[in-house]
PDB file of N, CA and C in Angstrom:
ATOM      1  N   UNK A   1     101.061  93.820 119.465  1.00  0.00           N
ATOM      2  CA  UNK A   1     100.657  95.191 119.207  1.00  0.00           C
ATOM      3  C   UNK A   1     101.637  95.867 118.257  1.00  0.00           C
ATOM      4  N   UNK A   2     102.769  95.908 118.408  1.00  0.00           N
ATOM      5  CA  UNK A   2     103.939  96.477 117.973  1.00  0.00           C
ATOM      6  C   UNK A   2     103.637  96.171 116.385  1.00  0.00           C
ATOM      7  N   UNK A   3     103.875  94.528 116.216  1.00  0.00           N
ATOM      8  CA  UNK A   3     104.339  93.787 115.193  1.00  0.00           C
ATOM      9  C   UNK A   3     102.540  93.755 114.002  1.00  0.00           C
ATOM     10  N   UNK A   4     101.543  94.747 114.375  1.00  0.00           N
ATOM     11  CA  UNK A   4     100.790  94.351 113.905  1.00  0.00           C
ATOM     12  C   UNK A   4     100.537  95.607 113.366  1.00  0.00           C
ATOM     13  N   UNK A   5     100.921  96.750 114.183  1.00  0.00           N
ATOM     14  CA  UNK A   5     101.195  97.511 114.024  1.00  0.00           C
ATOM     15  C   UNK A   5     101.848  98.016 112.538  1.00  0.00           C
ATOM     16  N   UNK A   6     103.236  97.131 112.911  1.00  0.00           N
ATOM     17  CA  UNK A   6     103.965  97.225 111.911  1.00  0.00           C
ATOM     18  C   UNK A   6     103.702  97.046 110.635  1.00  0.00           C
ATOM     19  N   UNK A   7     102.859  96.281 110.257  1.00  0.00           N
ATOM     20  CA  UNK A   7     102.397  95.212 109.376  1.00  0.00           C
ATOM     21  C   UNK A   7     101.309  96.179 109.186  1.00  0.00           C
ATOM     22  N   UNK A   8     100.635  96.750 109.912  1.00  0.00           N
ATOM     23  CA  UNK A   8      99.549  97.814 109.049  1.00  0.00           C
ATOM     24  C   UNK A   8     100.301  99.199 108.032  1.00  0.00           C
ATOM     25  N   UNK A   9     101.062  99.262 108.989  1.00  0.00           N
ATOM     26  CA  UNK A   9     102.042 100.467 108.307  1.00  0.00           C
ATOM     27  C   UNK A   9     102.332 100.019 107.517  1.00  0.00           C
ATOM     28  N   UNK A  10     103.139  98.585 107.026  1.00  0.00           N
ATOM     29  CA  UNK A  10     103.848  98.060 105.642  1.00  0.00           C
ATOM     30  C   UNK A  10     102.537  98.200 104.100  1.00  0.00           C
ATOM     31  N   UNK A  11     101.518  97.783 104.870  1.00  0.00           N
ATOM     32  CA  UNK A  11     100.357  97.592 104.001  1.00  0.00           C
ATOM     33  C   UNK A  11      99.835  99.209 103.535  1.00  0.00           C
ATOM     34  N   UNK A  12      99.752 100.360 104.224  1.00  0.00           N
ATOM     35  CA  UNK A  12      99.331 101.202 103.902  1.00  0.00           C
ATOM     36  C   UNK A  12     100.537 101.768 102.884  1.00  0.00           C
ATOM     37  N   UNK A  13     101.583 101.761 103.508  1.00  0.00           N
ATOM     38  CA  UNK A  13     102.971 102.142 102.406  1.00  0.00           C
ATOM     39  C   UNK A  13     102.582 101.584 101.413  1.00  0.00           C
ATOM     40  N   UNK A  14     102.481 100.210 100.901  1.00  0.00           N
ATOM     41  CA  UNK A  14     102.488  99.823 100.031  1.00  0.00           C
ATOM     42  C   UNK A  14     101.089 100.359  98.630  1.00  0.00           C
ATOM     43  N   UNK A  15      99.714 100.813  99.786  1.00  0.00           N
ATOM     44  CA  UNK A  15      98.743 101.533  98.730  1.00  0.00           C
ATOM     45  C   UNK A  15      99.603 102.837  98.635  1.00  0.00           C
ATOM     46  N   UNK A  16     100.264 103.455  99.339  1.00  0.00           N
ATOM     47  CA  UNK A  16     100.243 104.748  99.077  1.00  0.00           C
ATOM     48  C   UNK A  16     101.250 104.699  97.486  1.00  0.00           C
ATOM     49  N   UNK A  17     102.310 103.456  97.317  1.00  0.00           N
ATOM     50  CA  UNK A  17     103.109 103.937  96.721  1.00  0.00           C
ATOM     51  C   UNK A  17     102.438 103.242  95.186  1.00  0.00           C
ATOM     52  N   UNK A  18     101.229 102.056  95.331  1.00  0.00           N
ATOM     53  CA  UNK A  18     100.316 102.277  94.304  1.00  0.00           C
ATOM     54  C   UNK A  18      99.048 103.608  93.692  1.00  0.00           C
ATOM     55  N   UNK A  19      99.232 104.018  94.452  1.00  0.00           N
ATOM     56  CA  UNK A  19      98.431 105.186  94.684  1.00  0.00           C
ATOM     57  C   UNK A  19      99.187 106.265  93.582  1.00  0.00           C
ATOM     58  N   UNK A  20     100.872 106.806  94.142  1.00  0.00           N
ATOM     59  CA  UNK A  20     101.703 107.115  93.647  1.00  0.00           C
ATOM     60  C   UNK A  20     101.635 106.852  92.423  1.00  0.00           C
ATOM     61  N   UNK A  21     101.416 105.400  92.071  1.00  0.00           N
ATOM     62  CA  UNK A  21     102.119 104.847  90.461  1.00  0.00           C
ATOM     63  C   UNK A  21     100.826 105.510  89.543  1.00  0.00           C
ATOM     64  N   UNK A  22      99.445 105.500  90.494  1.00  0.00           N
ATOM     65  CA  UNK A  22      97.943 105.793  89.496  1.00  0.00           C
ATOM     66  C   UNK A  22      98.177 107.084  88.967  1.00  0.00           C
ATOM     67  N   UNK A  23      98.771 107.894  90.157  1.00  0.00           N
ATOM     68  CA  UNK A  23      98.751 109.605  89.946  1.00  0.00           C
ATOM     69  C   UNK A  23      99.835 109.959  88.974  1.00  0.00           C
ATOM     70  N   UNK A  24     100.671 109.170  88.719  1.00  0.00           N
ATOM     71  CA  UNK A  24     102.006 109.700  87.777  1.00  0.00           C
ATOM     72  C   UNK A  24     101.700 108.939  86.478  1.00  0.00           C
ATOM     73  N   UNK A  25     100.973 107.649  86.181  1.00  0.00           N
ATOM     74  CA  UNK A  25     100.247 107.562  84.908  1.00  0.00           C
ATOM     75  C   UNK A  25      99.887 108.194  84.561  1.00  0.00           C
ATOM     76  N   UNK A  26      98.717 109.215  84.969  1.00  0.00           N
ATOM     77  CA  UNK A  26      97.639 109.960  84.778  1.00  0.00           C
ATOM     78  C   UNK A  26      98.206 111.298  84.352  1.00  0.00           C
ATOM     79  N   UNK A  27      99.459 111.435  85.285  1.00  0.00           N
ATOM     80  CA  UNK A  27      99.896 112.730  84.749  1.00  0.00           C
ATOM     81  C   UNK A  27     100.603 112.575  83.274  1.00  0.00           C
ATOM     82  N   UNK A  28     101.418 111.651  83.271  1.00  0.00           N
ATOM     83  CA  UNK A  28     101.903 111.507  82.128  1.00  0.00           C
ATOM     84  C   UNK A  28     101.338 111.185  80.827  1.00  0.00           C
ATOM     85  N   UNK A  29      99.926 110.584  80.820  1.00  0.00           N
ATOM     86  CA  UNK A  29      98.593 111.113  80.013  1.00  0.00           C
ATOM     87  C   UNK A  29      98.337 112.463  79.938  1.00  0.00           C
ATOM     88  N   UNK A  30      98.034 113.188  80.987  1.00  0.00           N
ATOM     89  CA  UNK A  30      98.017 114.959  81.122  1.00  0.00           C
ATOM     90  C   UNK A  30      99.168 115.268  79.899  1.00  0.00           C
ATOM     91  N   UNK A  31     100.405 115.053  80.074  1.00  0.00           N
ATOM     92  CA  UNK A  31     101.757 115.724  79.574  1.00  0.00           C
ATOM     93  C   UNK A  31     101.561 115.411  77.810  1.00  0.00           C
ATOM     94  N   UNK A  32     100.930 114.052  77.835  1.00  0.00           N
ATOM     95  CA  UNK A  32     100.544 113.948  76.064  1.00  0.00           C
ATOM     96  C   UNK A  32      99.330 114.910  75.851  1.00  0.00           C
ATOM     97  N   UNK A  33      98.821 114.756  76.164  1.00  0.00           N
ATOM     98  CA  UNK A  33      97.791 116.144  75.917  1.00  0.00           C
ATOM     99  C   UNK A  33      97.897 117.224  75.978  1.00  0.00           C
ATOM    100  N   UNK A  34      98.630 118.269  76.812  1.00  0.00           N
ATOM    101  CA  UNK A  34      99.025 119.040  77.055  1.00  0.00           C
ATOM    102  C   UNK A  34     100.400 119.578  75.623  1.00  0.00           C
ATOM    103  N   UNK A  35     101.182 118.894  75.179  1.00  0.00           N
ATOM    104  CA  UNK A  35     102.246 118.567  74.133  1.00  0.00           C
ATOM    105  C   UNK A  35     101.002 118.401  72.904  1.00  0.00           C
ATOM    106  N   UNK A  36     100.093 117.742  73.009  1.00  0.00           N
ATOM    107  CA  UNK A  36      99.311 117.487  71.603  1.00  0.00           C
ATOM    108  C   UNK A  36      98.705 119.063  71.260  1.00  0.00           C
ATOM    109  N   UNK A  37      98.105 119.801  72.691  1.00  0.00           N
ATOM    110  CA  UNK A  37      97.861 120.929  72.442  1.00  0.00           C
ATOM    111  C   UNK A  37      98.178 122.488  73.249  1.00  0.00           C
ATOM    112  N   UNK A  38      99.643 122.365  72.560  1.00  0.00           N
ATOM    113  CA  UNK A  38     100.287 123.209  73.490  1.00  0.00           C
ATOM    114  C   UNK A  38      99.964 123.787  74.469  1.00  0.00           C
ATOM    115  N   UNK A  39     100.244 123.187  75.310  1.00  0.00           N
ATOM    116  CA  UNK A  39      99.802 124.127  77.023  1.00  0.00           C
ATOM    117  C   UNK A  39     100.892 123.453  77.781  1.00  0.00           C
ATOM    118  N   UNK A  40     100.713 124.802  78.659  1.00  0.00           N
ATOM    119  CA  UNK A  40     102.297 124.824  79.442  1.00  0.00           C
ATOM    120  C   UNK A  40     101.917 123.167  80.434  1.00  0.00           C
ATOM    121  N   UNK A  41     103.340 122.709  80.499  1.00  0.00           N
ATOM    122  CA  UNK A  41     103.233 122.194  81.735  1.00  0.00           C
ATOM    123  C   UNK A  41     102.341 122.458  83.041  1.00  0.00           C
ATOM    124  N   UNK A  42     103.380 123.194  83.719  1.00  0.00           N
ATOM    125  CA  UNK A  42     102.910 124.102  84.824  1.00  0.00           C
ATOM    126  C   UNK A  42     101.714 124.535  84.961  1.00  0.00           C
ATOM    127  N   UNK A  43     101.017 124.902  86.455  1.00  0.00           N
ATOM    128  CA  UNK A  43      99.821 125.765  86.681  1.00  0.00           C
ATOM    129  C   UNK A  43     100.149 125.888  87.765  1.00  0.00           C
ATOM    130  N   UNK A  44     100.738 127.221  87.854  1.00  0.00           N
ATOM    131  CA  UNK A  44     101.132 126.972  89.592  1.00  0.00           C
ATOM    132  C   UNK A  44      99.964 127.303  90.658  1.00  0.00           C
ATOM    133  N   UNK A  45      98.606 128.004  89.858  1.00  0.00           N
ATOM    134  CA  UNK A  45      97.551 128.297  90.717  1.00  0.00           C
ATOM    135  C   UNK A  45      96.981 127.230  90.708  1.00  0.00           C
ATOM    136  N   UNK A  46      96.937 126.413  90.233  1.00  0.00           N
ATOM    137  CA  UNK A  46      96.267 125.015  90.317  1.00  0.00           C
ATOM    138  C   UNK A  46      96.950 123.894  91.898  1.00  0.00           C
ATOM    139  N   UNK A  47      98.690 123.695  91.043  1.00  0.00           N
ATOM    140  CA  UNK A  47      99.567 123.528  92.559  1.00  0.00           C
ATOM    141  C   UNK A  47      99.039 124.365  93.791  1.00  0.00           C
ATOM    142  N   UNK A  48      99.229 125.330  93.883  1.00  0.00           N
ATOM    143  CA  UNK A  48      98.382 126.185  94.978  1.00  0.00           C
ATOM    144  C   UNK A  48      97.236 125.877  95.308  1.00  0.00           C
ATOM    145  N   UNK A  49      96.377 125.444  94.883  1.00  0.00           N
ATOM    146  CA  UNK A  49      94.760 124.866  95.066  1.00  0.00           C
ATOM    147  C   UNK A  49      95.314 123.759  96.039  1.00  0.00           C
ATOM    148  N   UNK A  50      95.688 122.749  94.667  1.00  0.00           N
ATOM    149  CA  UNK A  50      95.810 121.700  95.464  1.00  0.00           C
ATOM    150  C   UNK A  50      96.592 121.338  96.823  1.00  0.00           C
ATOM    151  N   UNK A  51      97.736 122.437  96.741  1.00  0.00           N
ATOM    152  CA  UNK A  51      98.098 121.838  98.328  1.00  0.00           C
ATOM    153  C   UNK A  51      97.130 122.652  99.232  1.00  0.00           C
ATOM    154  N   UNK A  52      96.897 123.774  99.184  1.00  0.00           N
ATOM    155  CA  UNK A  52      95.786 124.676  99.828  1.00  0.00           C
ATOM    156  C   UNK A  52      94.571 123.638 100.759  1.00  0.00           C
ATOM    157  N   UNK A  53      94.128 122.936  99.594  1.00  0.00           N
ATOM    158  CA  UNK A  53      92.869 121.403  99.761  1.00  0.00           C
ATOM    159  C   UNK A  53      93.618 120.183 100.697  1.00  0.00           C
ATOM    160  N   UNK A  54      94.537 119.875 100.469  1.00  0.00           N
ATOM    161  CA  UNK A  54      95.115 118.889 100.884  1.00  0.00           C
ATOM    162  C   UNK A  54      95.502 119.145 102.470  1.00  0.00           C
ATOM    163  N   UNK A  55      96.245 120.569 102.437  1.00  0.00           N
ATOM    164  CA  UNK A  55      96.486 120.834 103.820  1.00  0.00           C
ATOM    165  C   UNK A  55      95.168 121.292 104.970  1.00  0.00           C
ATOM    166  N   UNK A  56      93.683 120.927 103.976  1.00  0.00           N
ATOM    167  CA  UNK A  56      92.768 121.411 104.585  1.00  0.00           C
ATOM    168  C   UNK A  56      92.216 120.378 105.164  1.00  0.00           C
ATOM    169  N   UNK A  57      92.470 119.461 104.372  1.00  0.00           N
ATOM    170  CA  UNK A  57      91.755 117.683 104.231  1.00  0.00           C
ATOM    171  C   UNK A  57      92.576 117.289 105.800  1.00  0.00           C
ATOM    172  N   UNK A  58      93.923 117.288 105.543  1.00  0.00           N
ATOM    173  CA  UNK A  58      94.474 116.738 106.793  1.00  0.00           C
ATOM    174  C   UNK A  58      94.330 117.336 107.937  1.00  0.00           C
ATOM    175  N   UNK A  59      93.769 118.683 108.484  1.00  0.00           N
ATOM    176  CA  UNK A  59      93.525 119.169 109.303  1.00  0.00           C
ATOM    177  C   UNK A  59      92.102 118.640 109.890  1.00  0.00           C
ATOM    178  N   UNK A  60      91.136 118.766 108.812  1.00  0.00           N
ATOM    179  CA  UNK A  60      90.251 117.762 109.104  1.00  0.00           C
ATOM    180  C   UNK A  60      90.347 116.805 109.967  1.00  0.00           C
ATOM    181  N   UNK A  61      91.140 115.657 109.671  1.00  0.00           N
ATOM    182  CA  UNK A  61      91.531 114.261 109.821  1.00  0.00           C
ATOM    183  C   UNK A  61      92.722 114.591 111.576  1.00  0.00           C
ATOM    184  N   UNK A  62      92.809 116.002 111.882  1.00  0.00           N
ATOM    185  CA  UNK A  62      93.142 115.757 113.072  1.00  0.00           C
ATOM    186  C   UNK A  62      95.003 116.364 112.695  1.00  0.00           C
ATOM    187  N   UNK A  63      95.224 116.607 111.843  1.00  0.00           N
ATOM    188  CA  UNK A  63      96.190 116.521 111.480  1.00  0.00           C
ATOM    189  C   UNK A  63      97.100 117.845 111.068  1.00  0.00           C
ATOM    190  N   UNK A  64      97.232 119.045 111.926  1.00  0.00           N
ATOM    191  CA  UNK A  64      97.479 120.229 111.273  1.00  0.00           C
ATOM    192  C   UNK A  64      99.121 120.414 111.793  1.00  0.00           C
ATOM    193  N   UNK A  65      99.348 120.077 109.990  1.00  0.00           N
ATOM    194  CA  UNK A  65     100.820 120.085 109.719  1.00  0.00           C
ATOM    195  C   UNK A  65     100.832 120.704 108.373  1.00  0.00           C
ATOM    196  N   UNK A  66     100.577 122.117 107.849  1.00  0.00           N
ATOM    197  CA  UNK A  66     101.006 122.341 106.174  1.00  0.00           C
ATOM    198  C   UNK A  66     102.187 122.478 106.613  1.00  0.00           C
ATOM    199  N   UNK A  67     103.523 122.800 107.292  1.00  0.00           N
ATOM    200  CA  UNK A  67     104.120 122.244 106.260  1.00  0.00           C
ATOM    201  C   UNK A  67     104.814 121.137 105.880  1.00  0.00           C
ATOM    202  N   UNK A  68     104.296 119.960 106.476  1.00  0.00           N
ATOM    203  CA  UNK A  68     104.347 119.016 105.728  1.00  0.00           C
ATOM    204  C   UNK A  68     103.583 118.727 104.956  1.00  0.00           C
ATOM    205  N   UNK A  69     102.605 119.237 104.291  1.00  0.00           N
ATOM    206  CA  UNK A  69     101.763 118.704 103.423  1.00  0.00           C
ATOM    207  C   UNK A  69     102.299 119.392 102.410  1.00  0.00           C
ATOM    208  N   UNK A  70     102.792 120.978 102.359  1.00  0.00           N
ATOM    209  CA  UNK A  70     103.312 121.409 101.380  1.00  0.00           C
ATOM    210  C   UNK A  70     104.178 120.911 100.816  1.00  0.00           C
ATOM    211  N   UNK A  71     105.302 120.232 101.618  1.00  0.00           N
ATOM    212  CA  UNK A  71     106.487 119.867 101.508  1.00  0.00           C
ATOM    213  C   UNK A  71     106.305 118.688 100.287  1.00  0.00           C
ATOM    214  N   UNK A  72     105.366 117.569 101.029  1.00  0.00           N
ATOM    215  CA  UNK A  72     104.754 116.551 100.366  1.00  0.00           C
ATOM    216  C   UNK A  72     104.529 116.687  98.682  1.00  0.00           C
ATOM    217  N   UNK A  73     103.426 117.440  98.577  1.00  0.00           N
ATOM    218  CA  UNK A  73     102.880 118.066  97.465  1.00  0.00           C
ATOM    219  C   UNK A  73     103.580 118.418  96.456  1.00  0.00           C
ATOM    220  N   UNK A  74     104.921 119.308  97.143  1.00  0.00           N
ATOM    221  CA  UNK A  74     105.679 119.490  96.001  1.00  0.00           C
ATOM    222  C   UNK A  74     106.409 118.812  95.929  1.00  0.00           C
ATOM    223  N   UNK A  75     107.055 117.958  96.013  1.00  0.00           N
ATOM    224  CA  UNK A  75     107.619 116.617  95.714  1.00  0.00           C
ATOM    225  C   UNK A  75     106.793 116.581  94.316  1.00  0.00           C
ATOM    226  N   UNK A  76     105.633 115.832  95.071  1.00  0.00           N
ATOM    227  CA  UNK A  76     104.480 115.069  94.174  1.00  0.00           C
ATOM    228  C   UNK A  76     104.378 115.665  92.849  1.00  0.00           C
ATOM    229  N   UNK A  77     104.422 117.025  92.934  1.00  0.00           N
ATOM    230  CA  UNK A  77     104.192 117.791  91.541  1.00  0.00           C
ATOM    231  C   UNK A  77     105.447 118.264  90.368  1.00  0.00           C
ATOM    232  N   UNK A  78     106.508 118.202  91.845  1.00  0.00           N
ATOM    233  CA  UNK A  78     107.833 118.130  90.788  1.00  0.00           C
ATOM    234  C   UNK A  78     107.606 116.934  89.857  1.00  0.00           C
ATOM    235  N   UNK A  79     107.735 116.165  90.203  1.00  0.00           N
ATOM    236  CA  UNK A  79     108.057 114.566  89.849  1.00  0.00           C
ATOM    237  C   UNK A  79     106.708 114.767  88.537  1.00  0.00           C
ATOM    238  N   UNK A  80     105.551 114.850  89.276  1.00  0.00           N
ATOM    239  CA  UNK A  80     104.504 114.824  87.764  1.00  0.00           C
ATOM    240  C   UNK A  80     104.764 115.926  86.803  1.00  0.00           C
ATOM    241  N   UNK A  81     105.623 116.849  87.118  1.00  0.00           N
ATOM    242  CA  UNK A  81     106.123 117.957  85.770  1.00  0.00           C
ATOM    243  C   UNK A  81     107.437 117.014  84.999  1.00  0.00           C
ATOM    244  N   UNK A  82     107.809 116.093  85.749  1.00  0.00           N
ATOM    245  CA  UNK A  82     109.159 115.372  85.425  1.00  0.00           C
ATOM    246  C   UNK A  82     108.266 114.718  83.836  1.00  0.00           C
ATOM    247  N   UNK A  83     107.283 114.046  84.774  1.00  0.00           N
ATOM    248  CA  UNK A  83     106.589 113.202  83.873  1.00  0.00           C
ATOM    249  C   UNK A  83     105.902 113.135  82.881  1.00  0.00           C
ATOM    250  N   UNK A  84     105.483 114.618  82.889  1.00  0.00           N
ATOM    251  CA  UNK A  84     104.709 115.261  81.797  1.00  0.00           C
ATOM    252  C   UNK A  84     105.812 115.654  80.503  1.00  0.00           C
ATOM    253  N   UNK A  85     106.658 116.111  81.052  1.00  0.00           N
ATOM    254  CA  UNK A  85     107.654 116.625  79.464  1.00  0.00           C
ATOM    255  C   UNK A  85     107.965 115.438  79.065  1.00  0.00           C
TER     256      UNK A  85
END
């Protein structure tokens, strides 16, 4: 149980942090476009959407924690502003 356990957890880590690699490509496509036609980085009402959605999704799923989802999120969006400039 434990050990299979374990082994599901290793496997889901491992999509999440492909998952990770799809979303920070994508942004860093965003950041050439964005540079090709000047527009800010940033949208912080957009950031706001999205964790807004996200912390709605996981509540759904049984799961009511914003602030960890916020917490999450902005990580996620620092790092894709990293990626965009």
């Amino acid at each position: 149980m434990l050990e299979k356990s374990r082994t599901e957890i290793d496997e889901i880590d491992t999509k999440i942090v492909e998952l990770l690699a799809q979303r920070l490509e994508l942004c860093r496509k965003i950041g050439e476009f964005k540079k090709k036609n000047n527009l800010p980085i940033q949208n912080k009402e957009r950031e706001k959407q999205i964790i807004k959605d996200q912390v709605r999704k996981l509540k759904e799923l049984g799961f009511d924690d914003q602030k960890f989802v916020q917490e999450l999120f902005e990580v996620i969006m620092k790092k894709a502003r990293e990626v965009q400039k």
